[in-house]
PDB file of N, CA and C in Angstrom:
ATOM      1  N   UNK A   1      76.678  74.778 115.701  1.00  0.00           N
ATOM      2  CA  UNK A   1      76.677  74.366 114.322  1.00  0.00           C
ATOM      3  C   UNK A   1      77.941  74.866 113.647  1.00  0.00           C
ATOM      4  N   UNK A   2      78.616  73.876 113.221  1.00  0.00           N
ATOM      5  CA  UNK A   2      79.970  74.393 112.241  1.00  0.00           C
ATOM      6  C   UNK A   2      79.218  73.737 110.745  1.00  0.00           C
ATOM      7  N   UNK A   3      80.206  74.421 109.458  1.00  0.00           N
ATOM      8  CA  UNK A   3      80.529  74.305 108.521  1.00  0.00           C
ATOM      9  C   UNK A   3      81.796  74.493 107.867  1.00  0.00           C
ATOM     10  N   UNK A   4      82.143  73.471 107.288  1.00  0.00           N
ATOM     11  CA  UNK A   4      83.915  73.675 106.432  1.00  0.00           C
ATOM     12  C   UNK A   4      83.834  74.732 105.319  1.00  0.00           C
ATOM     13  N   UNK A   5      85.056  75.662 105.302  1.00  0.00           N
ATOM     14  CA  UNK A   5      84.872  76.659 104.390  1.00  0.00           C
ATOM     15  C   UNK A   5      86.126  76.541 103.895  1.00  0.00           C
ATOM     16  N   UNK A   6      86.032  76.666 102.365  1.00  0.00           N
ATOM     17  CA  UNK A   6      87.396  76.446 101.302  1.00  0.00           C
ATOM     18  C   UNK A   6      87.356  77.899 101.238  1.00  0.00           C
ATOM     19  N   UNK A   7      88.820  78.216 101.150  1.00  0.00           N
ATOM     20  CA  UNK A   7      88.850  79.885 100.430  1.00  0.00           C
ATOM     21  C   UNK A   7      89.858  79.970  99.493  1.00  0.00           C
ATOM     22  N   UNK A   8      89.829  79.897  98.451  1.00  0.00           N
ATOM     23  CA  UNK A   8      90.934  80.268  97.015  1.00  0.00           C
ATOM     24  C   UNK A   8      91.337  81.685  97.330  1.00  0.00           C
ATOM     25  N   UNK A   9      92.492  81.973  96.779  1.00  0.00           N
ATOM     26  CA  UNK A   9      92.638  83.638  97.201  1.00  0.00           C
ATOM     27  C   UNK A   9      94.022  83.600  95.839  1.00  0.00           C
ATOM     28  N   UNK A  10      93.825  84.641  95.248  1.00  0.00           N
ATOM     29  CA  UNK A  10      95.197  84.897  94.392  1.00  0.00           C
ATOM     30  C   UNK A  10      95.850  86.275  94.589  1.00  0.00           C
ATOM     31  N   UNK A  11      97.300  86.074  95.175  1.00  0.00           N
ATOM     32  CA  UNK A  11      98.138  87.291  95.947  1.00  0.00           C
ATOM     33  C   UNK A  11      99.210  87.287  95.220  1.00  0.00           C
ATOM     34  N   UNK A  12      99.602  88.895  94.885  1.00  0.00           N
ATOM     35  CA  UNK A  12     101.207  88.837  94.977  1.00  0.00           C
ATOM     36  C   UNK A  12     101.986  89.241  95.834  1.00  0.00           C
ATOM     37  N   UNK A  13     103.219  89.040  95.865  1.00  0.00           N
ATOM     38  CA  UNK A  13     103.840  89.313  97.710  1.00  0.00           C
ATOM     39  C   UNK A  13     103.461  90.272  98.008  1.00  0.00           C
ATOM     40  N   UNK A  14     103.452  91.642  97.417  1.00  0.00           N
ATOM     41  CA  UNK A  14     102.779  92.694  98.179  1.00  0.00           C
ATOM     42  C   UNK A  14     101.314  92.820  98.629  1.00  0.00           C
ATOM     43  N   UNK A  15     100.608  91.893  98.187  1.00  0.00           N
ATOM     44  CA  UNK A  15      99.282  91.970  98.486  1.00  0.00           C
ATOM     45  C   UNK A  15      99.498  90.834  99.811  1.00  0.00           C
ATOM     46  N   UNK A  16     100.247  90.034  99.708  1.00  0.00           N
ATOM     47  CA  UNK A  16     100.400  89.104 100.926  1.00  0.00           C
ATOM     48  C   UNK A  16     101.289  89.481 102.004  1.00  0.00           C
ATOM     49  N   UNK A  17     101.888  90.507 101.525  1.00  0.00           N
ATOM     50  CA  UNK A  17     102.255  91.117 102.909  1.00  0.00           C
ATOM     51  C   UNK A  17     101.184  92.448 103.702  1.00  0.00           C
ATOM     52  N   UNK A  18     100.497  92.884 102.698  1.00  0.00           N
ATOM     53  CA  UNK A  18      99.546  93.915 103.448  1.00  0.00           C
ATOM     54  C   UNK A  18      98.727  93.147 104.023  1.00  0.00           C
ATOM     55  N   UNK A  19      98.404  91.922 103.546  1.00  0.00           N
ATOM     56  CA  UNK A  19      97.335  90.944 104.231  1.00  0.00           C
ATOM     57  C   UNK A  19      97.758  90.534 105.767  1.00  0.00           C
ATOM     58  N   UNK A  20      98.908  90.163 105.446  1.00  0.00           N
ATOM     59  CA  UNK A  20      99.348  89.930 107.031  1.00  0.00           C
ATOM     60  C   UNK A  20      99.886  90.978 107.815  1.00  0.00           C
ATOM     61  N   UNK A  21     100.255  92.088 107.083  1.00  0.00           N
ATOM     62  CA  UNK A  21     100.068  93.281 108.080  1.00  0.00           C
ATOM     63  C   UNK A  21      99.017  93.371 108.668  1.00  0.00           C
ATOM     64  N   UNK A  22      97.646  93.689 108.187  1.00  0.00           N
ATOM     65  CA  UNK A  22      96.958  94.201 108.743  1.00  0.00           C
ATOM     66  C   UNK A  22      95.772  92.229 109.525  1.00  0.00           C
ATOM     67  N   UNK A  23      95.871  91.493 109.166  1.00  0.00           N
ATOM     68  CA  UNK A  23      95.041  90.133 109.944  1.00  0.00           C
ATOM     69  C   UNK A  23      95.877  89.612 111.027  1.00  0.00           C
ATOM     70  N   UNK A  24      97.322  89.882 110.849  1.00  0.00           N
ATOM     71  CA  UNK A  24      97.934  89.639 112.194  1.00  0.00           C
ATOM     72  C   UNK A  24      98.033  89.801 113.090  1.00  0.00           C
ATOM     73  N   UNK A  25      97.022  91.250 113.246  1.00  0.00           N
ATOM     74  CA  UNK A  25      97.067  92.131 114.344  1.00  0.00           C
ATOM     75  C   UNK A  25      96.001  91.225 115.480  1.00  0.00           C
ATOM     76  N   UNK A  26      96.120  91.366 116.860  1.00  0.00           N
ATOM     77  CA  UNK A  26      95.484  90.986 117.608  1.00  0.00           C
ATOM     78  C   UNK A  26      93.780  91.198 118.012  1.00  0.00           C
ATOM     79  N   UNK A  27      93.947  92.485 117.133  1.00  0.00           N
ATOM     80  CA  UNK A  27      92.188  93.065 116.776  1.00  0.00           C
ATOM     81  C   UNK A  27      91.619  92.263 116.136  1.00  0.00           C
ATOM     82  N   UNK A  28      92.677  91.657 115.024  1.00  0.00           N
ATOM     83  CA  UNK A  28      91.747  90.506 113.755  1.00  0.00           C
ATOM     84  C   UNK A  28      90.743  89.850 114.693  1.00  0.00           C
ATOM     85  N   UNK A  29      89.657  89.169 113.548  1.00  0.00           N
ATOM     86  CA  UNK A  29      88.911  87.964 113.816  1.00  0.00           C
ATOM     87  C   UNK A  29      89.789  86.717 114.012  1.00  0.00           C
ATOM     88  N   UNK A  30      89.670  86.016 115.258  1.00  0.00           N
ATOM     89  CA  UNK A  30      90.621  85.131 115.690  1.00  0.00           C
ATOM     90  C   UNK A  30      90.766  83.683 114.304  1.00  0.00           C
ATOM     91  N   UNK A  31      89.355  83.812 114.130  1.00  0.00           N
ATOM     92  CA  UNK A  31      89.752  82.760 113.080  1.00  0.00           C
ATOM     93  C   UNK A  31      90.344  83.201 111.781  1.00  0.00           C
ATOM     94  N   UNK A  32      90.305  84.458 111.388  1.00  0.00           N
ATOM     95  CA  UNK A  32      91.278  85.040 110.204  1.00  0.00           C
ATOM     96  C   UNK A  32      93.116  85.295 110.612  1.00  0.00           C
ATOM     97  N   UNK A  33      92.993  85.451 112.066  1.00  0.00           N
ATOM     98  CA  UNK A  33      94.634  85.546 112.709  1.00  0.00           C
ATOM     99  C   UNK A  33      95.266  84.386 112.176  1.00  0.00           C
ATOM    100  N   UNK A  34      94.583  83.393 112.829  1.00  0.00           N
ATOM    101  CA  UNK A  34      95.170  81.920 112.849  1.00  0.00           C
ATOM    102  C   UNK A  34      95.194  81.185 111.369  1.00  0.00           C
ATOM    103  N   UNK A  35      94.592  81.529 110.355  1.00  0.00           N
ATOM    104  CA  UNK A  35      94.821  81.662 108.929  1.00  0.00           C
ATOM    105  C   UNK A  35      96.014  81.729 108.613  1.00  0.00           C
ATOM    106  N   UNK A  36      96.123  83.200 108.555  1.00  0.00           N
ATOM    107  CA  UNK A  36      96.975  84.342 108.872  1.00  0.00           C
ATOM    108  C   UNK A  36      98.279  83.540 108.995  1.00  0.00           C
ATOM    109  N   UNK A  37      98.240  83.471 110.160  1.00  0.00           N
ATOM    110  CA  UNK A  37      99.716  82.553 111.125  1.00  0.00           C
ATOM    111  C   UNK A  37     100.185  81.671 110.053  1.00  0.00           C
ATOM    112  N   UNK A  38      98.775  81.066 109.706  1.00  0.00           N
ATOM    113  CA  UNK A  38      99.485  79.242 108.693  1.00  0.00           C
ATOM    114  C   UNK A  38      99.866  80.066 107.417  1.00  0.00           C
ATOM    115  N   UNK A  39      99.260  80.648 106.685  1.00  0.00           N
ATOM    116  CA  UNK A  39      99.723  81.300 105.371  1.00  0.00           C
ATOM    117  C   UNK A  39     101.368  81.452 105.883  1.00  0.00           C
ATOM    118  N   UNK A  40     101.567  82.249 106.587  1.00  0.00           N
ATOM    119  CA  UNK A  40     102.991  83.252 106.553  1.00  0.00           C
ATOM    120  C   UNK A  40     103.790  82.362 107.580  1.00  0.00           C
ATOM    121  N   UNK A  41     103.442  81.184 108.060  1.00  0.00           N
ATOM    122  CA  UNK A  41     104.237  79.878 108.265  1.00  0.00           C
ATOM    123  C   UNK A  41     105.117  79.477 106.807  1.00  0.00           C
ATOM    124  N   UNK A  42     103.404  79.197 105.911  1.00  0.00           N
ATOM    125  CA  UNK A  42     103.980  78.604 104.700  1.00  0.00           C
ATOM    126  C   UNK A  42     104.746  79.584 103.886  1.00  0.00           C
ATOM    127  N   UNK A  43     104.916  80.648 103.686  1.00  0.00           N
ATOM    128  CA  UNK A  43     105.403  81.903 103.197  1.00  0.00           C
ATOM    129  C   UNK A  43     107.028  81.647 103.367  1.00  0.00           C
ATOM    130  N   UNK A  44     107.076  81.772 104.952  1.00  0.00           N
ATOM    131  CA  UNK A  44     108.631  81.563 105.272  1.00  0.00           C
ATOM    132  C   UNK A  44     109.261  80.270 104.696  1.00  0.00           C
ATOM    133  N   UNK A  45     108.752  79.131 104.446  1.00  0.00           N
ATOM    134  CA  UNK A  45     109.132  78.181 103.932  1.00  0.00           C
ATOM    135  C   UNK A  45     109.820  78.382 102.112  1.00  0.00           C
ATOM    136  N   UNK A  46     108.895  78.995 101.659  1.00  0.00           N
ATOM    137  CA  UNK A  46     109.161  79.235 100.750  1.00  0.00           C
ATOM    138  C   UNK A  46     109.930  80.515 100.210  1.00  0.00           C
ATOM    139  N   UNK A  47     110.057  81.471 100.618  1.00  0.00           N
ATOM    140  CA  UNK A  47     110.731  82.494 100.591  1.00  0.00           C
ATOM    141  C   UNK A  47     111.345  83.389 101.873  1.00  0.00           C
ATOM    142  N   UNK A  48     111.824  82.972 102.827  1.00  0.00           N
ATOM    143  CA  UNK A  48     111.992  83.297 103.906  1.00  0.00           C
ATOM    144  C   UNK A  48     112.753  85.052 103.864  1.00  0.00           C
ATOM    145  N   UNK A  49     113.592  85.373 102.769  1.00  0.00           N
ATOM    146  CA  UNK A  49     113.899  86.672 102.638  1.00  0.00           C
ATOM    147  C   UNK A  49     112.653  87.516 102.962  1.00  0.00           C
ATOM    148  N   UNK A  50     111.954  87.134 101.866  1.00  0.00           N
ATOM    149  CA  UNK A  50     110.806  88.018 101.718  1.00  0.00           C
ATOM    150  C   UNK A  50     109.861  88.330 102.647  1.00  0.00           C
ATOM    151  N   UNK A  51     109.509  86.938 103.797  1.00  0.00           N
ATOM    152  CA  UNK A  51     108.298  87.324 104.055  1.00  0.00           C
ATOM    153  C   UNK A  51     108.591  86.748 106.110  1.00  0.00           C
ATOM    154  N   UNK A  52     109.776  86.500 106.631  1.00  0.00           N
ATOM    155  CA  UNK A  52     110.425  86.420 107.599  1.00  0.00           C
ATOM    156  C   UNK A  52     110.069  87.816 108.734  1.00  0.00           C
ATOM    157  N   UNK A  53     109.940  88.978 107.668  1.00  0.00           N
ATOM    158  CA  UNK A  53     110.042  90.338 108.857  1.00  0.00           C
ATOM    159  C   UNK A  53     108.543  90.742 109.042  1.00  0.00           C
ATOM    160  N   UNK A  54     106.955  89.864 107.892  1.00  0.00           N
ATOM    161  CA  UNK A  54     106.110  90.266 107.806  1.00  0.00           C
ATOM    162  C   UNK A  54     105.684  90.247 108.890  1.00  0.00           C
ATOM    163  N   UNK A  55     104.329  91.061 109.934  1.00  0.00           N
ATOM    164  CA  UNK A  55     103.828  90.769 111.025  1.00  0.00           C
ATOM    165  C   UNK A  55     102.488  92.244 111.128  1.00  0.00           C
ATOM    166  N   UNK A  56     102.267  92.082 112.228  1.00  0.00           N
ATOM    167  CA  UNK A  56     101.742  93.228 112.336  1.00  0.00           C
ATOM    168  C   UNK A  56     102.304  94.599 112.551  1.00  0.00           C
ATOM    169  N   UNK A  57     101.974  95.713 112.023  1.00  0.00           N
ATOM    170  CA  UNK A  57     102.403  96.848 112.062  1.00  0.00           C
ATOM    171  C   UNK A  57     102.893  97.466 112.803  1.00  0.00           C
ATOM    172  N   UNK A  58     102.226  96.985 114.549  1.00  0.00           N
ATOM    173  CA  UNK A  58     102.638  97.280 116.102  1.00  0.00           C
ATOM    174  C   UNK A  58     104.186  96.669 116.093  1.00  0.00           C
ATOM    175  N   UNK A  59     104.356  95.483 115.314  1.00  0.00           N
ATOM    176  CA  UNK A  59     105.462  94.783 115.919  1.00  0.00           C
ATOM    177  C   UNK A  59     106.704  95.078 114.630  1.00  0.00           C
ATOM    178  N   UNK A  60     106.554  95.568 113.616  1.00  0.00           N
ATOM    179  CA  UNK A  60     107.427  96.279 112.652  1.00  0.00           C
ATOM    180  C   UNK A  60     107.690  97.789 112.948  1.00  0.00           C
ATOM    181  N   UNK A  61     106.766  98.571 113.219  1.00  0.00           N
ATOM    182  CA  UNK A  61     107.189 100.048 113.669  1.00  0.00           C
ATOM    183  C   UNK A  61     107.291 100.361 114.704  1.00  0.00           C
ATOM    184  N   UNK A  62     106.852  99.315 115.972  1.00  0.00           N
ATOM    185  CA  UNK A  62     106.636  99.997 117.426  1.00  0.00           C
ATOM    186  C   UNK A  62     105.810 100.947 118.019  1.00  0.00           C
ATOM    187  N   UNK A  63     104.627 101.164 117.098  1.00  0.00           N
ATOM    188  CA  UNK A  63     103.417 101.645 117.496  1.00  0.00           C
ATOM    189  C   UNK A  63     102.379 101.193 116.765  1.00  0.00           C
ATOM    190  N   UNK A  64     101.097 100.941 117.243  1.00  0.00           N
ATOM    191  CA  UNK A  64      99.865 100.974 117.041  1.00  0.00           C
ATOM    192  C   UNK A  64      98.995 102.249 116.233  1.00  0.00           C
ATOM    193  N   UNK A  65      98.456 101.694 115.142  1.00  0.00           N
ATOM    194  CA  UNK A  65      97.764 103.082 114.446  1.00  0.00           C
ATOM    195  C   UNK A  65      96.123 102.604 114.849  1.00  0.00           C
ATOM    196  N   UNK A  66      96.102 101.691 115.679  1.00  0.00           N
ATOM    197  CA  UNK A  66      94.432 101.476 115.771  1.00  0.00           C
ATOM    198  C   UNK A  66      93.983 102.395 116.600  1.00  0.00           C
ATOM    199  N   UNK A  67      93.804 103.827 117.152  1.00  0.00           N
ATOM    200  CA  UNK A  67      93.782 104.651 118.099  1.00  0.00           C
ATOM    201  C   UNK A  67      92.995 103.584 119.082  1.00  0.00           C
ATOM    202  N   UNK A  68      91.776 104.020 119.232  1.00  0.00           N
ATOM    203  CA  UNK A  68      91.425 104.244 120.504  1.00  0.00           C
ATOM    204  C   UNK A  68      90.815 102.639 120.273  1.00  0.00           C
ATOM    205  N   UNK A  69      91.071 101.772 119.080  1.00  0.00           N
ATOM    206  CA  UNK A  69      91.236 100.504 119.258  1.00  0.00           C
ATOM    207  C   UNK A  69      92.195  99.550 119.666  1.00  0.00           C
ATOM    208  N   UNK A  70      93.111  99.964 119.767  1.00  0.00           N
ATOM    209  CA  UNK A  70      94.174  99.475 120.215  1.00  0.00           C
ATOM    210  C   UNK A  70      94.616  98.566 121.131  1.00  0.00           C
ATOM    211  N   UNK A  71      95.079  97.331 121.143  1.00  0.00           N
ATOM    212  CA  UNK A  71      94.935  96.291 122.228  1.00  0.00           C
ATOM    213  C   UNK A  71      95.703  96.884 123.353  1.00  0.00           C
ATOM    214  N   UNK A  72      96.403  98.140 123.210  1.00  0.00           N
ATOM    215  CA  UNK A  72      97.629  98.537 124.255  1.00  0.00           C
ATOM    216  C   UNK A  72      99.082  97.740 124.140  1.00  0.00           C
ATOM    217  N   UNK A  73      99.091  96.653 123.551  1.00  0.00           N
ATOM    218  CA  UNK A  73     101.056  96.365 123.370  1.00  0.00           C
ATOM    219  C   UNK A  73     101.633  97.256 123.437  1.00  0.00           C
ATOM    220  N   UNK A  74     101.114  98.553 122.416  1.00  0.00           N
ATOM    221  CA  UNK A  74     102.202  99.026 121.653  1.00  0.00           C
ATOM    222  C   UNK A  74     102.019 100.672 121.818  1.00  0.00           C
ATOM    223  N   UNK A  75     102.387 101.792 121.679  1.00  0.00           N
ATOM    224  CA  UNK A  75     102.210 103.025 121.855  1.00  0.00           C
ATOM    225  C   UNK A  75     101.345 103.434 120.761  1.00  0.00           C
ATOM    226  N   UNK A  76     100.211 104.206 121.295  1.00  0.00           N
ATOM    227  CA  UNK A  76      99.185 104.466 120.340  1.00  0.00           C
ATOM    228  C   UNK A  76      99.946 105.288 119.070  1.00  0.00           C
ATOM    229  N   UNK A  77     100.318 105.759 118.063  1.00  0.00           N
ATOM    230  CA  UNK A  77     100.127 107.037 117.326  1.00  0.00           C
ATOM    231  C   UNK A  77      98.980 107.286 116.134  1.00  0.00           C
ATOM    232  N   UNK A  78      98.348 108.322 116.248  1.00  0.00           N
ATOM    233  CA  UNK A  78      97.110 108.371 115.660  1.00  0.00           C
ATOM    234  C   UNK A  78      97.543 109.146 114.067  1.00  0.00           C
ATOM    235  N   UNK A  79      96.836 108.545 113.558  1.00  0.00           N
ATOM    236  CA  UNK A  79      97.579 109.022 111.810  1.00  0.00           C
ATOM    237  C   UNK A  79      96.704 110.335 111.491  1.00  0.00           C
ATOM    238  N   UNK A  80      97.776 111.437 111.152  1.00  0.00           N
ATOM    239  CA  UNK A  80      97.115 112.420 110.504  1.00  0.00           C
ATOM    240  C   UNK A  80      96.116 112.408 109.458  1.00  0.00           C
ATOM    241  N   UNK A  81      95.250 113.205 109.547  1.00  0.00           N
ATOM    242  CA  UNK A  81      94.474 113.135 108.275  1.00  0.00           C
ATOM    243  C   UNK A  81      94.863 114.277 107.686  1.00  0.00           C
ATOM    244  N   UNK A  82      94.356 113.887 105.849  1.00  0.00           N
ATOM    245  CA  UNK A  82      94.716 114.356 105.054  1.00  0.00           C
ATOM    246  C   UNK A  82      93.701 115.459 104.752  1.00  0.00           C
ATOM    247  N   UNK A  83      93.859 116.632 104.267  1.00  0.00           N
ATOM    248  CA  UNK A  83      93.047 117.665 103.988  1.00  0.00           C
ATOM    249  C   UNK A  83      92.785 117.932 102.837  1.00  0.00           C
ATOM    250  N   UNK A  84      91.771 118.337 101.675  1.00  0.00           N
ATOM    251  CA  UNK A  84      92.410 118.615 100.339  1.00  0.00           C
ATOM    252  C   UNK A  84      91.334 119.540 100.235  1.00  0.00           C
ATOM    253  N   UNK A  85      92.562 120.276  99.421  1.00  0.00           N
ATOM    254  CA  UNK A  85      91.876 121.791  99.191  1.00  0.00           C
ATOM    255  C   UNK A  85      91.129 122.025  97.915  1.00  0.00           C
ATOM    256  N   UNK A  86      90.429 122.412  97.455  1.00  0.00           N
ATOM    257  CA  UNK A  86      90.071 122.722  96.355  1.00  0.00           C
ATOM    258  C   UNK A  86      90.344 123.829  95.494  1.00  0.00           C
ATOM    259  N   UNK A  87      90.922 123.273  94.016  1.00  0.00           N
ATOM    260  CA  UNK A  87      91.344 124.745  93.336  1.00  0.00           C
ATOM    261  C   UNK A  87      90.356 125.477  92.995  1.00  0.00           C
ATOM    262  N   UNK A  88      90.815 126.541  92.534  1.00  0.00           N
ATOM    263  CA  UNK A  88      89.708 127.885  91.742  1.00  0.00           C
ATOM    264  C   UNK A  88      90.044 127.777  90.691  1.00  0.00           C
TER     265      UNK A  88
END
C-alpha cells in the first residue's frame, strides 16, 4: 500500500544546510536521502556558491561522528561530551 505525501517546509540557508548535513548521510531514511539529493540538486541551481560544498559531515570533515553507528566510509571520531558544573 502506498500513499502520496506533500511536504511544505520553510528554510533559511542555514537551516538548509544543517538539513542536508545531517539527511545526506547514508544512515538517513532512504526515502528522506533521496529528498535530500533533489532539494540540494535544486539548491545548486539556484545558488551554487552557497550550497555546492553542502553534503554529509563524513564527506566535509573526513570523519564520521555517528560512533558505533557509523556506515564505516569514514574514520569514526566520537564527540566529547560536555560536563557542567554547578556553582555554589
Amino acid at each position: 500500500n502506498a500513499c502520496e505525501t506533500k511536504i511544505v517546509v520553510t528554510m533559511n540557508a542555514r537551516s538548509l544546510y544543517n538539513f542536508l548535513t545531517v539527511r545526506l548521510c547514508t544512515r538517513a531514511q532512504w526515502e528522506i536521502r533521496k529528498m535530500a539529493e533533489l532539494i540540494r540538486a535544486e539548491l545548486i541551481k539556484v545558488s551554487p556558491l552557497l550550497f555546492e560544498l553542502t553534503g554529509p559531515i563524513c564527506e566535509r570533515e573526513g570523519y564520521c561522528p555517528e560512533g558505533k553507528f557509523s556506515c564505516g566510509r569514514y574514520p569514526v571520531k566520537e564527540r566529547k561530551r560536555r560536563v557542567f558544573r554547578g556553582t555554589n
